[in-house]
Protein backbone atom coordinates (compact mmCIF):
# COMPACT_ATOMS: atom_id res chain seq x y z
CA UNK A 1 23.45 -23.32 -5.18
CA UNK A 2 21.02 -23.50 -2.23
CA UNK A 3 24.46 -22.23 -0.21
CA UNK A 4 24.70 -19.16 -2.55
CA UNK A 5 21.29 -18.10 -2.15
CA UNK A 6 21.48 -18.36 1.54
CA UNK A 7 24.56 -16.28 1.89
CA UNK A 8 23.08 -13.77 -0.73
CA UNK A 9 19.82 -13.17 1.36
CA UNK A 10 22.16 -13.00 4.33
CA UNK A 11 23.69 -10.63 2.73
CA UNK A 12 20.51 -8.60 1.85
CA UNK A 13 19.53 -9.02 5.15
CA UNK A 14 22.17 -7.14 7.02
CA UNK A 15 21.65 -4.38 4.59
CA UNK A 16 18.55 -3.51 6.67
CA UNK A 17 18.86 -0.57 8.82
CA UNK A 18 18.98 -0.55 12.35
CA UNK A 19 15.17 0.27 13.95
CA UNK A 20 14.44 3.50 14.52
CA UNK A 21 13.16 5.19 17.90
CA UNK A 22 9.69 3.36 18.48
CA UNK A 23 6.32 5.96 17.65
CA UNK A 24 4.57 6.90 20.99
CA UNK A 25 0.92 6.24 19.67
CA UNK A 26 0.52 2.44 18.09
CA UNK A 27 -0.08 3.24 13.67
CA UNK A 28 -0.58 0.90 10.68
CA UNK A 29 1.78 0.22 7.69
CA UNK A 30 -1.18 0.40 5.11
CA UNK A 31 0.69 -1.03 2.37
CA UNK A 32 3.20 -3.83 1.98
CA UNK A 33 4.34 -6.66 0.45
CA UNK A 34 5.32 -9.06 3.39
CA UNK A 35 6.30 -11.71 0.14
CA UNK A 36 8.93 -9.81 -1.49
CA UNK A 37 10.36 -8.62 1.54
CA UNK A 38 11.00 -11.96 2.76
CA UNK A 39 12.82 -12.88 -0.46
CA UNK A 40 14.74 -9.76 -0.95
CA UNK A 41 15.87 -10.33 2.87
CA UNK A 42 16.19 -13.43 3.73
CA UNK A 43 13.88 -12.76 6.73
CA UNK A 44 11.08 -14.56 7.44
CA UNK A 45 7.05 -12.79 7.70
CA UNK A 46 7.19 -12.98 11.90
CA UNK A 47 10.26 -11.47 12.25
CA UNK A 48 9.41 -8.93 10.39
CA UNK A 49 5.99 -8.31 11.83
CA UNK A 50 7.11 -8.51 15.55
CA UNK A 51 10.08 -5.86 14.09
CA UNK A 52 7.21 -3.42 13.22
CA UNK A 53 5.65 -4.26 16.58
CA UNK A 54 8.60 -3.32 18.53
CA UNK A 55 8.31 0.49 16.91
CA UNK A 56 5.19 0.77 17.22
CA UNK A 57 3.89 -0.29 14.26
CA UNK A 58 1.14 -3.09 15.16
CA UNK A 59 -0.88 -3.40 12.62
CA UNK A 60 0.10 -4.11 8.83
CA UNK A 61 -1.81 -4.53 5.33
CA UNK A 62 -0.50 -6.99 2.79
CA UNK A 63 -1.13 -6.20 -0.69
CA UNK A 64 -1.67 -8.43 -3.25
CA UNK A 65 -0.40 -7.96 -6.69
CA UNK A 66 -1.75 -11.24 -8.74
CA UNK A 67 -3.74 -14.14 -8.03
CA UNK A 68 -0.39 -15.98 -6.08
CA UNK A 69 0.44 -12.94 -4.24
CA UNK A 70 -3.44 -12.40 -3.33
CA UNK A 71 -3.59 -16.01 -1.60
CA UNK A 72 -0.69 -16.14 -0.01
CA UNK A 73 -1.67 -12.72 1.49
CA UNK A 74 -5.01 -14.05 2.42
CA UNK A 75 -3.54 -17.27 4.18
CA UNK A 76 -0.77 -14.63 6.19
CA UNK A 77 -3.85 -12.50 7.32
CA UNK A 78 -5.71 -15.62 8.64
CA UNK A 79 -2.69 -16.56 10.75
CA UNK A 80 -2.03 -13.66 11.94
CA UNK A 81 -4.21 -11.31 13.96
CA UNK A 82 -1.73 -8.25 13.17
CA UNK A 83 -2.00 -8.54 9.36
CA UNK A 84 -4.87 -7.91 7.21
CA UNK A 85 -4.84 -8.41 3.06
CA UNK A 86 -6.38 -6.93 0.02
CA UNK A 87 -6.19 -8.72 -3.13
CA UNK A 88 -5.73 -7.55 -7.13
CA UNK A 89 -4.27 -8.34 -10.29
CA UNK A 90 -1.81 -5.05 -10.19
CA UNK A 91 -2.44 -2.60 -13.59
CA UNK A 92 1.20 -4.31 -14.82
CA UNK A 93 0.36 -7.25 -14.72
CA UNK A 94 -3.66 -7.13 -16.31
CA UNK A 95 -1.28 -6.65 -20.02
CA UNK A 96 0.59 -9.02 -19.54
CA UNK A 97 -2.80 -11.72 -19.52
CA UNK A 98 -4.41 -12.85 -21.98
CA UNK A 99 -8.15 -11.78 -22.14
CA UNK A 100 -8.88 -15.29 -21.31
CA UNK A 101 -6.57 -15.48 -18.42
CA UNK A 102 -7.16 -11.93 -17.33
CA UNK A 103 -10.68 -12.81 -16.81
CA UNK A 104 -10.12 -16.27 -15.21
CA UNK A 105 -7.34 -13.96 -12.78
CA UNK A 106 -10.39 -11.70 -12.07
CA UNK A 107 -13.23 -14.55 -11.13
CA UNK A 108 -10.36 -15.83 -8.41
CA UNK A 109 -9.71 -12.16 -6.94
CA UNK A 110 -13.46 -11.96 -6.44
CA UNK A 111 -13.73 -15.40 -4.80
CA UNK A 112 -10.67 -13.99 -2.63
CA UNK A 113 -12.82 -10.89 -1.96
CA UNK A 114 -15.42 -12.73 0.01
CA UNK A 115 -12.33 -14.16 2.82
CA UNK A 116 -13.72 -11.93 6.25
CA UNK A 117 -9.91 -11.12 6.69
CA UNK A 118 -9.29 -9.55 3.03
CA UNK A 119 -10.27 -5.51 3.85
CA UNK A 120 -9.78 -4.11 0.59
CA UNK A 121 -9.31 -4.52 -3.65
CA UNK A 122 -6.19 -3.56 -4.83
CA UNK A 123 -3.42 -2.81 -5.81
CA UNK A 124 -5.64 -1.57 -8.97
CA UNK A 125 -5.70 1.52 -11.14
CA UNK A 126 -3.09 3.31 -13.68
CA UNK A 127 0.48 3.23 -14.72
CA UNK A 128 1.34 5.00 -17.74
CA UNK A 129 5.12 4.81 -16.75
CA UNK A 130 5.33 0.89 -17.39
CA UNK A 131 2.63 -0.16 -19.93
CA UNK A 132 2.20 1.27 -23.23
CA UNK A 133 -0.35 2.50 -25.29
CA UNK A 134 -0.78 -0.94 -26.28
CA UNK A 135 -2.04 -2.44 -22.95
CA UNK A 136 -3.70 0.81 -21.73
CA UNK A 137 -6.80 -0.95 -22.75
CA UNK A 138 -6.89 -4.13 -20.63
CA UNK A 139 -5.18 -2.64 -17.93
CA UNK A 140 -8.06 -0.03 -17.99
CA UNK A 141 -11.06 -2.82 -18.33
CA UNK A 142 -8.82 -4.11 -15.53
CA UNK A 143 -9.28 -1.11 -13.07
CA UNK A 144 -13.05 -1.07 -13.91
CA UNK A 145 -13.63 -4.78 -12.69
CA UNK A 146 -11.83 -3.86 -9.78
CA UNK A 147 -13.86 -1.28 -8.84
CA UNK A 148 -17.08 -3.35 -9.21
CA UNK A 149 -15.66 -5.99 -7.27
CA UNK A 150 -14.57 -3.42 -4.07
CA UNK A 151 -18.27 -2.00 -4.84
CA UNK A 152 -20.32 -5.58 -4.26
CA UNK A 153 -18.18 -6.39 -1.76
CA UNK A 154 -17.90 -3.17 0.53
CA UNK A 155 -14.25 -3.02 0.40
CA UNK A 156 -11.80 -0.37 0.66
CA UNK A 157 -10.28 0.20 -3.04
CA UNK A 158 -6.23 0.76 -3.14
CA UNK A 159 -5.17 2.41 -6.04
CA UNK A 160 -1.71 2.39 -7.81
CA UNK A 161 -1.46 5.49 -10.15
CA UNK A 162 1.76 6.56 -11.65
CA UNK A 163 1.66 9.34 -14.06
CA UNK A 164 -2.28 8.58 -14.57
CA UNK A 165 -3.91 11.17 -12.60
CA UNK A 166 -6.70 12.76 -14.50
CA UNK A 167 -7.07 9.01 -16.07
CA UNK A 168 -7.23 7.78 -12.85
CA UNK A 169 -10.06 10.39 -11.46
CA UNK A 170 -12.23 9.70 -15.27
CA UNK A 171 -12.28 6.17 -14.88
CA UNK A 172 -13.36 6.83 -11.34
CA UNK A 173 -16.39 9.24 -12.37
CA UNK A 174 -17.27 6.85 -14.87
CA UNK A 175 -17.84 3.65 -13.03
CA UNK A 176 -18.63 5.44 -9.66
CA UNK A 177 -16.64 5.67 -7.04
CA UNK A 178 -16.52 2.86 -4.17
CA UNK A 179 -17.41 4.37 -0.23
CA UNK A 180 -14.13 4.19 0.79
CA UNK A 181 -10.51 4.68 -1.73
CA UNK A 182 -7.17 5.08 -1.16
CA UNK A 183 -4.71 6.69 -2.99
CA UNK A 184 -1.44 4.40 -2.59
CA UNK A 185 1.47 6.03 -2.76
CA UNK A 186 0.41 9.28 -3.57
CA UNK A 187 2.66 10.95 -5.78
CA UNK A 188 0.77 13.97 -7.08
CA UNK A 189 1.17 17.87 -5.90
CA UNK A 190 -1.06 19.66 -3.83
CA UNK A 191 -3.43 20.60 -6.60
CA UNK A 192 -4.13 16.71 -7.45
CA UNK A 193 -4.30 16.26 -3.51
CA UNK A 194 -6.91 18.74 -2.77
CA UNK A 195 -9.00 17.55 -6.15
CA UNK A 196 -8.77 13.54 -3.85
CA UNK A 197 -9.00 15.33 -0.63
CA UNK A 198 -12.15 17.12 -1.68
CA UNK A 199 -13.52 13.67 -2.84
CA UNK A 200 -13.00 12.00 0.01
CA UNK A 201 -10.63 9.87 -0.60
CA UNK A 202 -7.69 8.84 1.71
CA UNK A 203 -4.16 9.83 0.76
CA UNK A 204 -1.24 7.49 1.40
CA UNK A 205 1.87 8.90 2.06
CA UNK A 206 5.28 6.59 1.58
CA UNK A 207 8.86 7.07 2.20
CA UNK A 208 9.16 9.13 -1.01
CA UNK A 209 8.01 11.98 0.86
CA UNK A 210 11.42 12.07 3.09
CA UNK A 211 13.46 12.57 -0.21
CA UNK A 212 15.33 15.66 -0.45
CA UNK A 213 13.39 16.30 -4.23
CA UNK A 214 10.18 15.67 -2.86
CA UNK A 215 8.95 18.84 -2.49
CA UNK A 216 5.90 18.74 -4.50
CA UNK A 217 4.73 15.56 -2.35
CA UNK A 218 5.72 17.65 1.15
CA UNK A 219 3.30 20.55 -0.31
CA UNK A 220 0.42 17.67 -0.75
CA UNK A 221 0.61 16.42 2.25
CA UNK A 222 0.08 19.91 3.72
CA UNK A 223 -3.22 20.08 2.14
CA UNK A 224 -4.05 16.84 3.38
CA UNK A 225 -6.50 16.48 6.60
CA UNK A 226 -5.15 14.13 9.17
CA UNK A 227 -8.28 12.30 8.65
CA UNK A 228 -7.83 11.73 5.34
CA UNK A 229 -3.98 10.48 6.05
CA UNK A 230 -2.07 7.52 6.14
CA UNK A 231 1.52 6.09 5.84
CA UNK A 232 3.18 3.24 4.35
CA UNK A 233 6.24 1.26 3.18
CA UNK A 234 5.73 -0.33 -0.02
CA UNK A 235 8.10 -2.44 1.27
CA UNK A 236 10.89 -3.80 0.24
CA UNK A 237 10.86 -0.87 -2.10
CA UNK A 238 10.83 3.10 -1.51
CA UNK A 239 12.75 3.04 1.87
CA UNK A 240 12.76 6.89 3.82
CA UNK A 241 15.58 8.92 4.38
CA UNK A 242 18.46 8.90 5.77
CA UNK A 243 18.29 4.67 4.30
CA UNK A 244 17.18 5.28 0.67
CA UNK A 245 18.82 2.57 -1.46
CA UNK A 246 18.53 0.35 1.06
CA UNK A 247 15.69 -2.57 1.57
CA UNK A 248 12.55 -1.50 3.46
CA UNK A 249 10.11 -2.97 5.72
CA UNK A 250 7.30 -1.80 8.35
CA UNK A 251 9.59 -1.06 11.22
CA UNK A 252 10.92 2.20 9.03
CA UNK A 253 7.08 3.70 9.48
CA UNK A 254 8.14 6.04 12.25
CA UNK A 255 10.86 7.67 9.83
CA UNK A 256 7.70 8.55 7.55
CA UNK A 257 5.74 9.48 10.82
CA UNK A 258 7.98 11.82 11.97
CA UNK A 259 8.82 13.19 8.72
CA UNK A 260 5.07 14.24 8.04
CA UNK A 261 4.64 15.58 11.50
CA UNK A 262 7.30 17.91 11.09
CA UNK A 263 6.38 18.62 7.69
CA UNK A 264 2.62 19.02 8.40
CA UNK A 265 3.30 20.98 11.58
CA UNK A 266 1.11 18.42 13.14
CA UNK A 267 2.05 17.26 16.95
CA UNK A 268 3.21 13.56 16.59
CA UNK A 269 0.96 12.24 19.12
CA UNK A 270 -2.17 13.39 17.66
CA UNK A 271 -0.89 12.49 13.70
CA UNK A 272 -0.16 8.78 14.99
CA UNK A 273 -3.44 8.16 16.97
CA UNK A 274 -5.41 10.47 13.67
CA UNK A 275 -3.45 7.49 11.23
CA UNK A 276 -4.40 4.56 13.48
CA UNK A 277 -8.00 5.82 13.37
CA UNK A 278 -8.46 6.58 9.83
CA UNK A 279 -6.56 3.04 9.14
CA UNK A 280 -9.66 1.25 11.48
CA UNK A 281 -12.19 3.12 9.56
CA UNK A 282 -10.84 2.11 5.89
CA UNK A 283 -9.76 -1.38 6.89
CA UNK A 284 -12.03 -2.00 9.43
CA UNK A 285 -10.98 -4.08 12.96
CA UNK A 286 -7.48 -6.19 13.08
CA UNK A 287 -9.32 -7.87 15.72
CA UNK A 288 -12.28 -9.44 13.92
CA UNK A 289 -12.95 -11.60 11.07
């Protein structure tokens, strides 16, 4: 058995694409999950962080998902100085809980909070595509903890909303935004990204906005400042173009890079240093902590 599963992460592993031509300014992958990547490749978290290095991606966020996720992230930031973590119970998962163990999930993301190396709370929020009307409610009370725990804590909150957008913004209103948010994987049009933009919120931008159908997501990220920008994998999931289909990981960032340079009209140069900039301000220093 152990055989099998070696030659089937082989396997995975060679599905990776090649790297693509390194960035010319240093930027951040400001969301990933270093965890699943390993499984899904067979690779291990070094190799894949000195891969992102090599292109020019030198700086990485690891994103918790639950309390195991979370600490594992928390231990990979502390060990290394290119990785920083955030830490959640992800709006999937909150259902799933009982209230009991929901709220014992919550007390350890806060203790988690308080780790110098752990730069923001999430992924938290919305997602009306996978839970039902009959877990909107705890995944909501979810969301709302969250935000009180980014809030005493002065950390960036990362939010995941899929098809939740004006729930998303309410919930916001109502408990009061946190300094800093980002919008993970943004997947709304430009009216939705103006409405964040205007808020001042920061607008992710993942390999979904290479995909040939994407052009709602292209016109949002035209009405996005470069200020108010940054990129991402998701990885292993949501690889760019030409690879979709295949696994992802940080090294693909210059695909997206490009992608919104060209798409933005922006000159590459001043997008990348504008991304690695507005990734120090919502994560703070790789350097310290």
């Amino acid at each position: 058995m152990d055989a099998e599963r070696s030659e089937r992460a082989t396997r995975r592993g060679r599905d990776f694409p090649q790297p693509p031509q390194p960035l010319p300014v240093p930027v951040l992958d400001s969301h990933t999950h270093l965890d699943i990547t390993v499984v899904e490749g067979g690779l291990t978290e070094g190799h894949l962080i000195e891969a992102a290095a090599a292109v020019g991606v030198d700086r990485l966020v690891q994103v918790g998902v639950d309390v195991e996720s979370s600490r594992w992230g928390v231990k990979l930031a502390a060990d290394h100085r290119a990785v920083l973590a955030t830490v959640a119970v992800h709006p999937n998962e909150a259902p799933r809980l009982s209230a009991a163990e929901l709220d014992g999930a919550l007390r350890e993301i806060e203790a988690l909070a308080a780790h110098p190396r752990v730069r923001g709370i999430g992924e938290t929020g919305l997602d009306r595509f996978r839970t039902g009307e009959s877990g909107q409610a705890a995944q909501e009370a979810s969301f709302r903890a969250h935000i009180a725990i980014a809030k005493r804590y002065g950390k960036a909150l990362v939010i995941h909303d899929r098809d939740a957008h004006a729930d998303v913004l309410r919930v916001l209103d109502e408990e009061g935004a946190p300094p800093v948010v980002v919008m993970h994987c943004f997947s709304g049009d430009a009216e939705f990204a103006a409405e964040c933009v205007r808020r001042g919120y920061v607008l992710s931008f993942a390999g979904t906005v290479t995909f040939k159908n994407a052009s709602s997501l292209r016109d949002a990220a035209r009405v996005t400042p470069v200020d108010q920008m940054l990129v991402e994998t998701d990885a292993p999931y949501l690889t760019p173009m030409p690879y979709r289909g295949r696994p992802n990981a940080s090294y693909l960032i210059p695909l997206t890079v490009r992608s919104l340079a060209e798409t933005t009209g922006t000159d590459l140069d001043r997008l990348c240093a504008a991304i690695s900039a507005t990734g120090e301000r919502v994560f703070g220093s790789w350097a310290t902590g």
